[in-house]
Protein backbone atom coordinates (compact mmCIF):
# COMPACT_ATOMS: atom_id res chain seq x y z
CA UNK A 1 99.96 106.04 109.01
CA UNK A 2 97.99 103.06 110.02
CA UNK A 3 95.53 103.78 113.03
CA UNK A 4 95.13 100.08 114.27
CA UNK A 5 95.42 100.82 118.28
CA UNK A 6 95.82 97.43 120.85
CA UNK A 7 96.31 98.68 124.24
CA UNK A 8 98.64 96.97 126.92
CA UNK A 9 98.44 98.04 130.74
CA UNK A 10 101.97 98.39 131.61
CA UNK A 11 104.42 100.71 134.01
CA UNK A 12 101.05 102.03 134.77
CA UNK A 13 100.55 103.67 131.23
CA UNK A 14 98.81 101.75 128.21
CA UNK A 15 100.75 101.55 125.52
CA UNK A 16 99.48 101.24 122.02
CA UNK A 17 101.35 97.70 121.09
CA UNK A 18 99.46 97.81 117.37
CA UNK A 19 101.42 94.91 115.21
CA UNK A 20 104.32 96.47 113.77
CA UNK A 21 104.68 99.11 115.79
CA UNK A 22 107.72 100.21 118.63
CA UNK A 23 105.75 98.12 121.51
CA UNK A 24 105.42 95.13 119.24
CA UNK A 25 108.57 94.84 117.77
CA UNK A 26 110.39 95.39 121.44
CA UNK A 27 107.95 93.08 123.02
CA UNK A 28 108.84 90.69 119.89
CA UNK A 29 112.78 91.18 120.25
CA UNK A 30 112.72 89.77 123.56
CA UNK A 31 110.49 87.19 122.83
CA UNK A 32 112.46 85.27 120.17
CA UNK A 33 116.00 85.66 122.15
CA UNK A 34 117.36 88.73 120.26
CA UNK A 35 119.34 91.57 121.81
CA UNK A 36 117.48 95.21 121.93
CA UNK A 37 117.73 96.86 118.31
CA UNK A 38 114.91 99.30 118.01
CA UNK A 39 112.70 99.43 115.04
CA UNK A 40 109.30 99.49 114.24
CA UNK A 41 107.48 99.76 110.98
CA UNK A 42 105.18 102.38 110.03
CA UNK A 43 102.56 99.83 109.22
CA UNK A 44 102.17 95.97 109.50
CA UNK A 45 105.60 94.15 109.91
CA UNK A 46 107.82 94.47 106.92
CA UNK A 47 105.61 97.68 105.71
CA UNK A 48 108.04 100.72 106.27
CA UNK A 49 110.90 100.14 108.34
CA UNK A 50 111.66 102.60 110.70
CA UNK A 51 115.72 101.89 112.44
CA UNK A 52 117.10 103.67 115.38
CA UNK A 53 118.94 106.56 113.86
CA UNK A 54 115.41 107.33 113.09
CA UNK A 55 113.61 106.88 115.79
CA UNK A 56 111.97 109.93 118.05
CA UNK A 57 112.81 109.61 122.02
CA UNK A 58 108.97 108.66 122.39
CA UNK A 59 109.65 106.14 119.91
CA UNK A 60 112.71 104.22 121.43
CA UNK A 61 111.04 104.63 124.41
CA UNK A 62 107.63 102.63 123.78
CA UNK A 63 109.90 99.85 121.81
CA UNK A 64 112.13 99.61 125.00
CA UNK A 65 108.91 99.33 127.03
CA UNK A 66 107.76 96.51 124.87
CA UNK A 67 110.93 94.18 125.42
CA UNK A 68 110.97 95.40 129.21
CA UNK A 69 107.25 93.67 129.38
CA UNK A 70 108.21 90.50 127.67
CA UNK A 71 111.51 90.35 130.07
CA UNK A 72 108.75 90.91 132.93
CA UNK A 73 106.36 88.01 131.99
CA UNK A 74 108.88 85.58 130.80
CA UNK A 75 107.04 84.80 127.38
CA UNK A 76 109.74 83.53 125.11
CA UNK A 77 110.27 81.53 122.12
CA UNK A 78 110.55 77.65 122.80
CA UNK A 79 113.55 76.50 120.16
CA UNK A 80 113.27 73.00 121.32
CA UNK A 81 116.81 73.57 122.50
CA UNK A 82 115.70 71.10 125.81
């Protein structure tokens, strides 16, 4: 299980939004366009993908806390498409 911890202030909760883990990859989602799929990996992205089906409630909750922040602040991928 890899212990990395980066906090985010959000909904009045921090959230642990370690790279590769349910914050990230929601957060991530929304930033490059794509629709909500919850995921996360059990270490670094691409190290031990974890898919909904498999998911705990907790889980799918922190990952749909992630995209809900990057809706929030508006950070998304520029695709040039201007």
């Amino acid at each position: 299980m890899n212990e990395e911890f980066y906090g985010i202030e959000f909904e009045g909760k921090v959230w642990n939004a370690r790279h590769g883990g349910p914050f990230d990859r929601g957060s991530a989602d929304s930033y490059y366009c794509r629709p909500e799929d919850p995921h996360y990996f059990v270490g670094k992205t691409g190290d031990g993908l974890v898919t909904a089906d498999e998911m705990t409630s907790m889980e799918m909750f922190e990952y749909n806390a992630g995209y809900r922040y990057n809706e929030m602040y508006g950070d998304k991928k520029d695709y040039g498409r201007g």
